[in-house]
Protein backbone atom coordinates (compact mmCIF):
# COMPACT_ATOMS: atom_id res chain seq x y z
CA UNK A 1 -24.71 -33.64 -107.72
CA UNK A 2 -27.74 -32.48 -105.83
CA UNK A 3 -26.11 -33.07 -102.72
CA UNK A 4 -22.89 -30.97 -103.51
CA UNK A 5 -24.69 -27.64 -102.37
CA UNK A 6 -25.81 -29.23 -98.74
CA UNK A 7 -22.84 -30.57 -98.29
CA UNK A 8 -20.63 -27.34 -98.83
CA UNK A 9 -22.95 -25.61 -96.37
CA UNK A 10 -22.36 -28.09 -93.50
CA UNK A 11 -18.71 -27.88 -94.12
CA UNK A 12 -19.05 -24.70 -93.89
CA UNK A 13 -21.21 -24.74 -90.67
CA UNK A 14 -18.48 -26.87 -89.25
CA UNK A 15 -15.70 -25.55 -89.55
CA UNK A 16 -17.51 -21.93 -87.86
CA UNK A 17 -18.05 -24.35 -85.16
CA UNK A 18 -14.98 -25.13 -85.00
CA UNK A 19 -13.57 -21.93 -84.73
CA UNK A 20 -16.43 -20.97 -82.17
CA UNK A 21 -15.48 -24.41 -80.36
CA UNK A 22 -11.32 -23.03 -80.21
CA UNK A 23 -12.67 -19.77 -78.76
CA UNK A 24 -14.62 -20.97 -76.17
CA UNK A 25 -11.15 -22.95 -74.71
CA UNK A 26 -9.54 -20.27 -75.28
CA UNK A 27 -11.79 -18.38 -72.89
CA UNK A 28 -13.47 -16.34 -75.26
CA UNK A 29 -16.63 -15.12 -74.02
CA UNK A 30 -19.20 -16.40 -76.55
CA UNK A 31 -22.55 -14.62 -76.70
CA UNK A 32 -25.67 -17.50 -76.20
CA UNK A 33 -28.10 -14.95 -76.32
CA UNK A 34 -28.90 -13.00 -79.37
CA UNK A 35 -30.05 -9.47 -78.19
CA UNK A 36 -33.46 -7.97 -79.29
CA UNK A 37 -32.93 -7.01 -83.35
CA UNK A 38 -29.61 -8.66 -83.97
CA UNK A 39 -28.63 -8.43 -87.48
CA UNK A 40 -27.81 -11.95 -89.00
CA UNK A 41 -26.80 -13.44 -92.28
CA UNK A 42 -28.87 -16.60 -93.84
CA UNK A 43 -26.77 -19.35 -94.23
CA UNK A 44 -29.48 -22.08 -95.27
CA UNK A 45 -33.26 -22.57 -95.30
CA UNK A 46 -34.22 -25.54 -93.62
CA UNK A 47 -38.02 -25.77 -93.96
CA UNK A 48 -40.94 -23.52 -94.47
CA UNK A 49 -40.66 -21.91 -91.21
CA UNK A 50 -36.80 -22.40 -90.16
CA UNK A 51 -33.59 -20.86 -90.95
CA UNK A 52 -30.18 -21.15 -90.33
CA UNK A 53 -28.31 -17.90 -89.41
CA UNK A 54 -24.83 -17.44 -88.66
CA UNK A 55 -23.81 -17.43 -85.25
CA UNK A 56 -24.93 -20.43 -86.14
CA UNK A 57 -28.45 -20.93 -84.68
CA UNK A 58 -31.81 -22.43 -86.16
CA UNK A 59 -34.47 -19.80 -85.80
CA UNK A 60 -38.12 -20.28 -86.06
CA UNK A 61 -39.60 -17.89 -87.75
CA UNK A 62 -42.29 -16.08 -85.07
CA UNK A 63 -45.95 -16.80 -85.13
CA UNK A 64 -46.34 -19.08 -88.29
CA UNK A 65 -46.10 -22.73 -88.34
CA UNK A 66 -45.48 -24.32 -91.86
CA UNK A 67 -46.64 -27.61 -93.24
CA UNK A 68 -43.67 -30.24 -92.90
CA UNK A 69 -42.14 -30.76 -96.82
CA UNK A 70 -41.50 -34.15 -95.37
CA UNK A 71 -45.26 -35.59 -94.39
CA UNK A 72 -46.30 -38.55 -95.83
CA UNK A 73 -49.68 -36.58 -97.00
CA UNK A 74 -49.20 -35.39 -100.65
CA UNK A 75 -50.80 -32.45 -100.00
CA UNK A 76 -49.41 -31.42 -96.66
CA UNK A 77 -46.17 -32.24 -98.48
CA UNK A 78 -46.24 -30.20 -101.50
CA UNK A 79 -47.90 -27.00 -99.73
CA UNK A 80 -44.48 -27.87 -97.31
CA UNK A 81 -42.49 -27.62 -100.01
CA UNK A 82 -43.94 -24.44 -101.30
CA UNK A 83 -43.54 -22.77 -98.25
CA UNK A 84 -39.38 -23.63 -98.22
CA UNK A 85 -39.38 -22.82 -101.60
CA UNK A 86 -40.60 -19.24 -101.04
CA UNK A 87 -38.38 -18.75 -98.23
CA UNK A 88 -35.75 -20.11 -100.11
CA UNK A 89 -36.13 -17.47 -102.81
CA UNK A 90 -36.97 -14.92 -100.13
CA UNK A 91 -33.88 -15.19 -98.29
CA UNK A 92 -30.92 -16.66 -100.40
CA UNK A 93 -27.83 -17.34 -98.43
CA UNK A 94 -25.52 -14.52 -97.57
CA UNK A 95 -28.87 -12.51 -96.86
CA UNK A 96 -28.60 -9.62 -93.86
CA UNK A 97 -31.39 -10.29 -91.27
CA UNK A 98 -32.72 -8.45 -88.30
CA UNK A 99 -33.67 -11.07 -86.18
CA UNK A 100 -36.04 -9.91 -83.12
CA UNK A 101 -37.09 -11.69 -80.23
CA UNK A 102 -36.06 -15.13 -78.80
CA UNK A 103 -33.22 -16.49 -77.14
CA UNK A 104 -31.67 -19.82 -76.54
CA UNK A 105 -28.56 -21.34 -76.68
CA UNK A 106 -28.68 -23.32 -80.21
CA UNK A 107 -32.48 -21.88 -81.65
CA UNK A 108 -34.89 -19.31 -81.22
CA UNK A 109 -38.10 -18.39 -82.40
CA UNK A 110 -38.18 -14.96 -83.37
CA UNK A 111 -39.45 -12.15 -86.00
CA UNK A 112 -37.05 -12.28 -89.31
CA UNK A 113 -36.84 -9.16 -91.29
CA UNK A 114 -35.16 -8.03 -94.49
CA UNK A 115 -35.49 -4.92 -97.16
CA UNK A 116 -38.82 -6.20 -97.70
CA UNK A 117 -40.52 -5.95 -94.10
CA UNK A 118 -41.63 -8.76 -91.86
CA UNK A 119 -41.19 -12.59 -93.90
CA UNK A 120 -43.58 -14.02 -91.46
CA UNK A 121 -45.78 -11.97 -91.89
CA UNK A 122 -46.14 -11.96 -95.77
CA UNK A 123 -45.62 -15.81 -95.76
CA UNK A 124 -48.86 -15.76 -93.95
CA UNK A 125 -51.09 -12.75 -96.34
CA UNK A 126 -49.84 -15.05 -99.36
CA UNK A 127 -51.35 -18.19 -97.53
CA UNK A 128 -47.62 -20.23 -97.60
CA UNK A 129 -48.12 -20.84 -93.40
CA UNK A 130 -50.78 -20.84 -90.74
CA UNK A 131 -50.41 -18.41 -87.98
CA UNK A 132 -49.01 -20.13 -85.04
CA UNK A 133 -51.19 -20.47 -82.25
C-alpha cells in the first residue's frame, strides 16, 4: 500500500490538468508565468531540491542542488534521501508558499518560503544541499 499515497496525488494532479486543459479550449486565459512572490500550495515533494506546487508546476528550489535519492552511490543516495525527507517534513502537502523568482511554462527555479523563512536557505546552514553554483 505504499503506492496508494503517490497514486492519489497524480490523480489528483490530473484531473487539475484536466480542468486547466477544458479552460484553455474554452479560451480561458491561463497564466504561464508565475509573477515575482506568488503564493502557492505544496502538493508533493519530489526530491531534495524539487517541489510540486499547484498551478501545477515543478519548482527548483533556488541556489541549492541536492544529492539525487536515486544514485547508485550509497552515500550520495542516503544523504539524497535525507534531503527529501527534510523537505518532506518541512513542507507537507496543502502547505502555503511564496514562491519568488523564475518563470517557465511547466518549472521554475525559484526562492520557496513559508512561516519559517527561506527553505533553501536553511536546507543549506543544516548541511542537507550544496549551494548551487
Amino acid at each position: 500500500m505504499k503506492w496508494w499515497p503517490s497514486a492519489c496525488s497524480l490523480a489528483f494532479l490530473l484531473a487539475y490538468g484536466l480542468v486547466i486543459a477544458i479552460e484553455i479550449r474554452q479560451g480561458c486565459k491561463l497564466r504561464s508565468r508565475l509573477e515575482e512572490g506568488d503564493t502557492a500550495v505544496v502538493a508533493q515533494v519530489v526530491s531534495g531540491d524539487s517541489v510540486v506546487v499547484l498551478v501545477p508546476v515543478l519548482v527548483q528550489v533556488a541556489r541549492v542542488t541536492a544529492p539525487d535519492p536515486l544514485s547508485g552511490d550509497p552515500e550520495t543516495q542516503a544523504m539524497g534521501e535525507l534531503a527529501r525527507d527534510w523537505l518532506t517534513a518541512r513542507l507537507p502537502k496543502g502547505t502555503i508558499v511564496t514562491l519568488r523568482g523564475g518563470a517557465t511554462k511547466f518549472s521554475r527555479t525559484s526562492a520557496i518560503e513559508d512561516a519559517g523563512g527561506n527553505v533553501g536557505d536553511e536546507m543549506v546552514q543544516r548541511g542537507l544541499v550544496q549551494p548551487a553554483k
